[in-house]
Protein backbone atom coordinates (compact mmCIF):
# COMPACT_ATOMS: atom_id res chain seq x y z
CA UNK A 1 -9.90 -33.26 28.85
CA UNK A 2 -9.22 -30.91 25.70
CA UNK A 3 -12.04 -28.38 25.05
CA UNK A 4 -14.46 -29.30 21.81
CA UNK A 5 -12.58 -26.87 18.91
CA UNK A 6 -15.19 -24.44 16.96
CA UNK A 7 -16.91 -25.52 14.11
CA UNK A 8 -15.71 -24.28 10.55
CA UNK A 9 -19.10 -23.35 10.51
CA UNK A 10 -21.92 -21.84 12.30
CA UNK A 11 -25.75 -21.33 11.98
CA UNK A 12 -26.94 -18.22 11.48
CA UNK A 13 -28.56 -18.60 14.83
CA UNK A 14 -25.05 -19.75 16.49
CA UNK A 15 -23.55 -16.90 14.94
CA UNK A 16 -26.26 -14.83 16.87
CA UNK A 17 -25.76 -16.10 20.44
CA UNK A 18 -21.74 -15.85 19.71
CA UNK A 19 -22.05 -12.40 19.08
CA UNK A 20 -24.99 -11.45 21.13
CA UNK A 21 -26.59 -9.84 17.68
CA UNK A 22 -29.94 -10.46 16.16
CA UNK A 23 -31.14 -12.14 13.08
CA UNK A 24 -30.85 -9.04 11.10
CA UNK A 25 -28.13 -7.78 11.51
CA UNK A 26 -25.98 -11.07 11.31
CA UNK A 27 -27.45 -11.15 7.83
CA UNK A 28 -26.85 -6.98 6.98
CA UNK A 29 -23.52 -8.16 8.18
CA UNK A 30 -23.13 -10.88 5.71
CA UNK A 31 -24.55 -8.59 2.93
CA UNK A 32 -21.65 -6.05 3.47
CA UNK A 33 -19.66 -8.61 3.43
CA UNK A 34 -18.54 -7.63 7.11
CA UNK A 35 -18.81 -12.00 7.77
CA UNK A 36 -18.76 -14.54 5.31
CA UNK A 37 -21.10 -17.03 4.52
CA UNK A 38 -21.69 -20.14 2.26
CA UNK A 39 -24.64 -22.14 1.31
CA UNK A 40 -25.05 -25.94 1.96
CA UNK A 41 -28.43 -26.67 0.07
CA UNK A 42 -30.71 -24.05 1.85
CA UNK A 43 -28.72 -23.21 4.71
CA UNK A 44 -26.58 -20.28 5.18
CA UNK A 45 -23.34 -21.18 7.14
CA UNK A 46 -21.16 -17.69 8.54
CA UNK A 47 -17.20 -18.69 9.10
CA UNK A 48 -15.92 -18.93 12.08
CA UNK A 49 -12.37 -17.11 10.46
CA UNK A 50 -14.71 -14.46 9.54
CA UNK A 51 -16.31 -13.79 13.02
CA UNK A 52 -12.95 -13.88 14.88
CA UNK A 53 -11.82 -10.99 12.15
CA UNK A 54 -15.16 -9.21 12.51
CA UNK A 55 -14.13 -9.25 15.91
CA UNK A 56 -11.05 -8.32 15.93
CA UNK A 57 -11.93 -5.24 13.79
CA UNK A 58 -14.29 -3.97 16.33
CA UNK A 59 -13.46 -1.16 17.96
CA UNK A 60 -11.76 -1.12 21.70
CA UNK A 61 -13.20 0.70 25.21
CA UNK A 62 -11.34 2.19 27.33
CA UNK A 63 -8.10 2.00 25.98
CA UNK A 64 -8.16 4.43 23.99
CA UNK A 65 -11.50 6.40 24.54
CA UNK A 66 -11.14 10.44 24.56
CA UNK A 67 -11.07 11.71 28.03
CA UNK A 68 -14.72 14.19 28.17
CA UNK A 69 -13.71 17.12 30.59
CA UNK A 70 -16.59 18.55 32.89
C-alpha cells in the first residue's frame, strides 16, 4: 500500500502540528515571508514546497556545533 502524498496545501493549524510551532509564529513566519501562503476565500493555505525549504534552511545540531571547553 503506497503512503497518502502531502497536500499542496496545508491549514494553518496543519502547518502547526507539522512543525511543532504555534499559531503565531506560523503566521510571523508567513509575514517575513519565511513560508508562503495563499488565500482560498477566507482561508489562509501555507505550501507544503515552502515548509520543506523552511526546513531545510534551519539550522543543524551537532554536526557542526562549536566544541565549549571546561
Amino acid at each position: 500500500m503506497n503512503p497518502r502524498p502531502a497536500p499542496l496545501l496545508n491549514t494553518v493549524a496543519a502547518t502547526q502540528s507539522r512543525l511543532g510551532l504555534g499559531r503565531t509564529k506560523v503566521l510571523a513566519l508567513v509575514k517575513a515571508q519565511d513560508l508562503e501562503a495563499v488565500k482560498v476565500g477566507r482561508r489562509t493555505l501555507v505550501t507544503e514546497a515552502s515548509i520543506e525549504r523552511l526546513v531545510d534552511r534551519l539550522p543543524r545540531v551537532g554536526a557542526a556545533t562549536t566544541r565549549i571547553s571546561k
